[in-house]
N, C-alpha and C. Protein backbone atom coordinates (compact mmCIF):
# COMPACT_ATOMS: atom_id res chain seq x y z
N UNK A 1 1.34 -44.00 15.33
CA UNK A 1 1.45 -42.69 15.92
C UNK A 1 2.88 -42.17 15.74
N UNK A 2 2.97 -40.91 15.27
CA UNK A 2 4.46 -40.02 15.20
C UNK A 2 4.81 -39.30 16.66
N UNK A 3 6.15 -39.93 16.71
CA UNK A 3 6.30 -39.14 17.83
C UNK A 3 7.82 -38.70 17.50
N UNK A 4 8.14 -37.69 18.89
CA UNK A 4 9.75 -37.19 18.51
C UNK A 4 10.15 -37.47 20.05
N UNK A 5 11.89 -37.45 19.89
CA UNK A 5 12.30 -37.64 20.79
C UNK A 5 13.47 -36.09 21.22
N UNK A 6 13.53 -35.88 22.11
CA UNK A 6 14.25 -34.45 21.96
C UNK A 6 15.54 -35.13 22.59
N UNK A 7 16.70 -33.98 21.89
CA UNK A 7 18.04 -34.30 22.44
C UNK A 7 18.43 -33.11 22.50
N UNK A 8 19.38 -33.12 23.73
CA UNK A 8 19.76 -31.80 24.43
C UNK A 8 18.91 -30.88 25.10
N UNK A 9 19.20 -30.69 25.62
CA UNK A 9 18.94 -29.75 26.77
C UNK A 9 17.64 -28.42 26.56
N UNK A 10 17.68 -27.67 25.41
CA UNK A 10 16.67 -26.99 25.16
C UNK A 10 15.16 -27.38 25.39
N UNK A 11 14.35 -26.65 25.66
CA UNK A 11 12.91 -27.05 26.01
C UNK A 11 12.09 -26.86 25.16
N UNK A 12 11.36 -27.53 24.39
CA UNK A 12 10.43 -27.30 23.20
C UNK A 12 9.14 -27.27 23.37
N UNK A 13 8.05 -25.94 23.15
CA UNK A 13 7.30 -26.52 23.83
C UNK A 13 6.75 -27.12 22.98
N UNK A 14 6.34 -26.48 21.63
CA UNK A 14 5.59 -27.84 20.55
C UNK A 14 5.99 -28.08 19.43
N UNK A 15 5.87 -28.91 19.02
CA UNK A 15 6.21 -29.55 17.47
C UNK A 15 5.22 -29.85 16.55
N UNK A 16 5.28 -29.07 15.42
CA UNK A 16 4.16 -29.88 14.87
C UNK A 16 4.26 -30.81 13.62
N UNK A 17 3.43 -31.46 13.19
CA UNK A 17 4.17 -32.15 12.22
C UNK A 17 3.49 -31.65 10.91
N UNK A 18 4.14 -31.07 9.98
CA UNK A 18 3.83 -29.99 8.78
C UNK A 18 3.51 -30.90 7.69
N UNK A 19 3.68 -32.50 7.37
CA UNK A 19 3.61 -32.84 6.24
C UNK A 19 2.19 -33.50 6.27
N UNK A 20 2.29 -34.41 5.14
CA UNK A 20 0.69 -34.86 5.01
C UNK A 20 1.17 -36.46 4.73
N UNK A 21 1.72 -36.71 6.40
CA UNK A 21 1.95 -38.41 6.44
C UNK A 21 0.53 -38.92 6.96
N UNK A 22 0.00 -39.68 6.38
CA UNK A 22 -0.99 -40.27 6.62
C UNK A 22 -2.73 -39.39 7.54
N UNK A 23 -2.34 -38.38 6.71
CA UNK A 23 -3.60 -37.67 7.14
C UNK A 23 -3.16 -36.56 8.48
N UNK A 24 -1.75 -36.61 8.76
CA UNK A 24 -1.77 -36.03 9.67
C UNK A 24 -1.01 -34.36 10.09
N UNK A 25 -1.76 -33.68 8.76
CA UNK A 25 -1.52 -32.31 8.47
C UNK A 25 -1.64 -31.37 9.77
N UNK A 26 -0.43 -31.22 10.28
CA UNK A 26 -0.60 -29.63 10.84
C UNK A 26 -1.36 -30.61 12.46
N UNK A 27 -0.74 -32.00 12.74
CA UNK A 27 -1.22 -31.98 14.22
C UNK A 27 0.04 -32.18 14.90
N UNK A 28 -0.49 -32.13 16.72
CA UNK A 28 0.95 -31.95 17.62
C UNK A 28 1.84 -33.22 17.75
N UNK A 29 2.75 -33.05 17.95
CA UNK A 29 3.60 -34.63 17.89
C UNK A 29 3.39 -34.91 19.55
N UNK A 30 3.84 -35.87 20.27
CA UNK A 30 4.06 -36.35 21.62
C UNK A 30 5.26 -36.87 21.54
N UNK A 31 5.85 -36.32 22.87
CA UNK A 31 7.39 -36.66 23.35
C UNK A 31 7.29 -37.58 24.10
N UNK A 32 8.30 -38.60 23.60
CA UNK A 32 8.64 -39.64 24.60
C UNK A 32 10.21 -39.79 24.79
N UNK A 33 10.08 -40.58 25.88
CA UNK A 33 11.53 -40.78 26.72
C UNK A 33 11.25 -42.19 27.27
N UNK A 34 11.72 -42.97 27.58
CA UNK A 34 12.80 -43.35 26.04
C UNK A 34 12.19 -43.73 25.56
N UNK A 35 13.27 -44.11 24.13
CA UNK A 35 12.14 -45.18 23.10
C UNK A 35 13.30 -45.81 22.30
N UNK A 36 12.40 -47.10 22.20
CA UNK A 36 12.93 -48.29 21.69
C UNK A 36 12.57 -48.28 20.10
N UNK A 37 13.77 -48.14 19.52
CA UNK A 37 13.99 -48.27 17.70
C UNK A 37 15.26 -49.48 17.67
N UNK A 38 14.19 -50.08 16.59
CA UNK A 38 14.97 -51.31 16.06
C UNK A 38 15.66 -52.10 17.04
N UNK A 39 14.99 -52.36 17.79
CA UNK A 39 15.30 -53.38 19.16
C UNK A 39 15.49 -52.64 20.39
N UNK A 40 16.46 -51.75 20.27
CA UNK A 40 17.34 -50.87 21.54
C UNK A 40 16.61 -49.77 22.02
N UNK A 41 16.76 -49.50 23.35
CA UNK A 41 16.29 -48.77 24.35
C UNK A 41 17.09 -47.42 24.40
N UNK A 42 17.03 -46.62 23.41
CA UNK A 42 18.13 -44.77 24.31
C UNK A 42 17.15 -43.95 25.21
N UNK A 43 17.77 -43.50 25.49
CA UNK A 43 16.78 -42.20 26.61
C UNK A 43 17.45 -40.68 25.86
N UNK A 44 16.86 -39.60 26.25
CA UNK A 44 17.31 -38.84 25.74
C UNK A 44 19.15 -38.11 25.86
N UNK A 45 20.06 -38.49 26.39
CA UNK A 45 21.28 -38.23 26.35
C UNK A 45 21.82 -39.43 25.71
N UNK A 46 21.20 -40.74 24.98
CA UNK A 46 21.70 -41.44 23.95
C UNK A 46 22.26 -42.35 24.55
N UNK A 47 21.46 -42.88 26.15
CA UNK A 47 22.51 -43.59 26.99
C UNK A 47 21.43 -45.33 26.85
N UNK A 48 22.29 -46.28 27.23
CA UNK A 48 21.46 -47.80 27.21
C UNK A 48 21.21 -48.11 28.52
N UNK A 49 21.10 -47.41 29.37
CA UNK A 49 21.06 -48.11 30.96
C UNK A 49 19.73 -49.18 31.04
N UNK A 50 19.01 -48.07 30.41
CA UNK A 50 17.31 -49.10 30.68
C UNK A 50 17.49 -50.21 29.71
N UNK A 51 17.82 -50.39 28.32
CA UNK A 51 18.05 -51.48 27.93
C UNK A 51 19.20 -52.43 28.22
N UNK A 52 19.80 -51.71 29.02
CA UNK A 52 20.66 -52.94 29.83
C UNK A 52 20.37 -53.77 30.72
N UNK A 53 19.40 -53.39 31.27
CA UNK A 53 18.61 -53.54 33.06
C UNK A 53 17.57 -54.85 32.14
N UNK A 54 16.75 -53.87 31.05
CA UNK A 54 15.73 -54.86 30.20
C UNK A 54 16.53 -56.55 30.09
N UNK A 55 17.62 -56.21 29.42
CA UNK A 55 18.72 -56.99 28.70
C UNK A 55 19.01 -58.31 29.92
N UNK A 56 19.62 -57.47 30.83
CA UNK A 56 20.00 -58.23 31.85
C UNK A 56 19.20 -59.05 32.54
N UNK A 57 18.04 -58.50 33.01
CA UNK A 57 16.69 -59.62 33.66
C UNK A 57 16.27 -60.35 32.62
N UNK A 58 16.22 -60.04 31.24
CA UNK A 58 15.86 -61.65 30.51
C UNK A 58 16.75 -62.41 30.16
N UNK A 59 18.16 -62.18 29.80
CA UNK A 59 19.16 -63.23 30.30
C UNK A 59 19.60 -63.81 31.64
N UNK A 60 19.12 -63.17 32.46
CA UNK A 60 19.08 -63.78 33.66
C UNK A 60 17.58 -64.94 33.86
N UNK A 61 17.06 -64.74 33.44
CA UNK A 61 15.75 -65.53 32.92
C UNK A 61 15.77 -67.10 32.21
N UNK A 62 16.70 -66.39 31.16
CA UNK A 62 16.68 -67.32 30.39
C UNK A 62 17.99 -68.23 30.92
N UNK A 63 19.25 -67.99 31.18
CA UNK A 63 20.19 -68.14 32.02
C UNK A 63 19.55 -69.49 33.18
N UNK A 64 18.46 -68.77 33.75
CA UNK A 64 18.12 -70.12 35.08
C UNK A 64 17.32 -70.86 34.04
N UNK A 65 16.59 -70.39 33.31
CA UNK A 65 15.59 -72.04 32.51
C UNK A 65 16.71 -72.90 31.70
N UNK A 66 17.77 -72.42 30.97
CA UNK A 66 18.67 -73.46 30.56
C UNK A 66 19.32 -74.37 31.69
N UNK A 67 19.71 -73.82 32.69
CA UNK A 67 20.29 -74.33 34.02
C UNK A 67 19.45 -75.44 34.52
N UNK A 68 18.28 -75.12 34.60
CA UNK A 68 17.19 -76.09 35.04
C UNK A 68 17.20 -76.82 34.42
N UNK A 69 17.12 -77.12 33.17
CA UNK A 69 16.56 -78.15 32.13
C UNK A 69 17.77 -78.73 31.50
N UNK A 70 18.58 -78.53 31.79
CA UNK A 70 20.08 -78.51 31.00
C UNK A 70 20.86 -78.64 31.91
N UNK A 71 21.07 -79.42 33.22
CA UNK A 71 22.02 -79.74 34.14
C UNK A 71 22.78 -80.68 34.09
N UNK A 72 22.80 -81.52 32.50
CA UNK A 72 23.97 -82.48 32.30
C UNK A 72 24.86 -81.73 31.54
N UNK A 73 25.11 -80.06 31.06
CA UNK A 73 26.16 -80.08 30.05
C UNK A 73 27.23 -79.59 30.61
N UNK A 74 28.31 -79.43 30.20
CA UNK A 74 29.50 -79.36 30.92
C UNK A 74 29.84 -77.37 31.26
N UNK A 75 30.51 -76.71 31.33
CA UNK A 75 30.32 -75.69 31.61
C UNK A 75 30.86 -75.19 30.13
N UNK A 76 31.59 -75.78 29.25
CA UNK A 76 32.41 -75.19 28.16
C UNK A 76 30.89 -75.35 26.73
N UNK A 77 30.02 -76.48 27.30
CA UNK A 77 28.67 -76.49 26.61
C UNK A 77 28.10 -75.42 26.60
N UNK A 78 27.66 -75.58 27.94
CA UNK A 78 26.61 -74.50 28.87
C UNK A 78 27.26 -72.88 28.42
N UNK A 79 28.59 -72.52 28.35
CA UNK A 79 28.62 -71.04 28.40
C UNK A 79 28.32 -70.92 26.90
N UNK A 80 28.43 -71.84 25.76
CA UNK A 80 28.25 -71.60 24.56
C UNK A 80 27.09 -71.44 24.26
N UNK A 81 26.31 -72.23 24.96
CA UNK A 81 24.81 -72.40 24.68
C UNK A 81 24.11 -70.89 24.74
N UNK A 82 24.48 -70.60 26.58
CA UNK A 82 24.25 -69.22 26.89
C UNK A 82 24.55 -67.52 26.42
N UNK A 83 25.80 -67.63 25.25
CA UNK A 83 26.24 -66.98 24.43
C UNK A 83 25.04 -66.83 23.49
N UNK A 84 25.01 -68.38 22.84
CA UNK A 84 24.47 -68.29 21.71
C UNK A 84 22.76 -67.72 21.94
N UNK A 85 21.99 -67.85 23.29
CA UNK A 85 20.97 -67.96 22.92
C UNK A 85 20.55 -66.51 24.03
N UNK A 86 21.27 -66.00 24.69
CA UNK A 86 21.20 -64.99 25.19
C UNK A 86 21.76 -63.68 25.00
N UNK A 87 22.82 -64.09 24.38
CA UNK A 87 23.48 -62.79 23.83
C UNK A 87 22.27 -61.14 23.34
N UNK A 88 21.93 -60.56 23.78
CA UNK A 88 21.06 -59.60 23.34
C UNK A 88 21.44 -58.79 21.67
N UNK A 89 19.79 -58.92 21.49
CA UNK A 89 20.02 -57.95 20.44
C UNK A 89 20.48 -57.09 20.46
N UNK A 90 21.43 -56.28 19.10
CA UNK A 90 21.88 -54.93 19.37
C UNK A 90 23.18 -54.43 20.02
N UNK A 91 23.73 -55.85 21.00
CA UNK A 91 24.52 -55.95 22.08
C UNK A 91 26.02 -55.18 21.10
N UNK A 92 26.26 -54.97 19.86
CA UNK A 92 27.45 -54.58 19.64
C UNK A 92 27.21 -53.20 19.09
N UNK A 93 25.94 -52.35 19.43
CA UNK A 93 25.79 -51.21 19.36
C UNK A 93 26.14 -50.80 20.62
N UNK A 94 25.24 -51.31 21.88
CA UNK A 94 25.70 -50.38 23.23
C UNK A 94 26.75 -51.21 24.11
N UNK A 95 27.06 -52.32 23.85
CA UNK A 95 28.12 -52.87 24.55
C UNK A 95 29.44 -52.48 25.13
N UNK A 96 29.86 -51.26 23.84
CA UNK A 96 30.71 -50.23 24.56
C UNK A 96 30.90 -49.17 25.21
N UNK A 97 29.42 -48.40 24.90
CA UNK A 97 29.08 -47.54 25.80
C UNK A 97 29.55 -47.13 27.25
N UNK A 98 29.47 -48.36 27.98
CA UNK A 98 29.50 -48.44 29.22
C UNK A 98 29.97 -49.15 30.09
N UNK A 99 31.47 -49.19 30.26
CA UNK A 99 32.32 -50.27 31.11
C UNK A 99 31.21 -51.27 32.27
N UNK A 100 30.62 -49.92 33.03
CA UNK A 100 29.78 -50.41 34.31
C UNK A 100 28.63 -51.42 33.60
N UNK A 101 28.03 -51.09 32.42
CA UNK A 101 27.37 -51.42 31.91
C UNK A 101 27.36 -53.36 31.43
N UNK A 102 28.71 -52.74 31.19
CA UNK A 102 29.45 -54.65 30.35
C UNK A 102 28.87 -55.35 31.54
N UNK A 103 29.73 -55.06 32.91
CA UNK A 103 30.02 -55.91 33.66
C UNK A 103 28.33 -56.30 33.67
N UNK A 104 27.33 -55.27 33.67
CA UNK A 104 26.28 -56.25 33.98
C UNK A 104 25.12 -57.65 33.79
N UNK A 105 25.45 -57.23 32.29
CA UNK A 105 25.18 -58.02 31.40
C UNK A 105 26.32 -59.22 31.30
């Protein structure tokens, strides 16, 4: 399914899609908010909050199952481990975005 995402502020009411991608001459598109391309979460002002929140509860996830199962490694192990296997996709696209953001992740 084709969809569009609008940016800025103007109100659209329809879009249509004019070409002949896969049979789909001259029908209406559907707007969504947000949407996830190539891993990452924007909303329409181009912001990562929701994929930070996403981001953050499955490294926090994954964070306690290494902890659990993994309570002999030392902490200089353990934070490498947790780097390596939690670090989020994408993380050096929105990572700067958002000071408040860092801290949460």
């Amino acid at each position: 399914m084709v969809k569009y995402m609008r940016l800025g502020h103007h109100k659209v009411e329809q879009i249509r899609f004019m070409g002949t991608f896969e049979g789909m001459n001259k029908h209406l598109l559907s707007e969504t908010e947000p949407e996830k391309d190539m891993g990452v979460i924007m909303d329409i002002k181009l912001k990562y909050k929701e994929h930070t929140a996403h981001a953050t509860e499955k490294s926090n996830r994954t964070h306690g199952v290494i902890k659990r199962f993994f309570d002999h490694l030392t902490d200089n192990t353990f934070a490498q481990i947790l780097k390596t296997l939690v670090r989020p996709y994408g993380y050096s696209v929105w990572q700067s975005s958002l000071e408040a953001l860092q801290q949460e992740v």
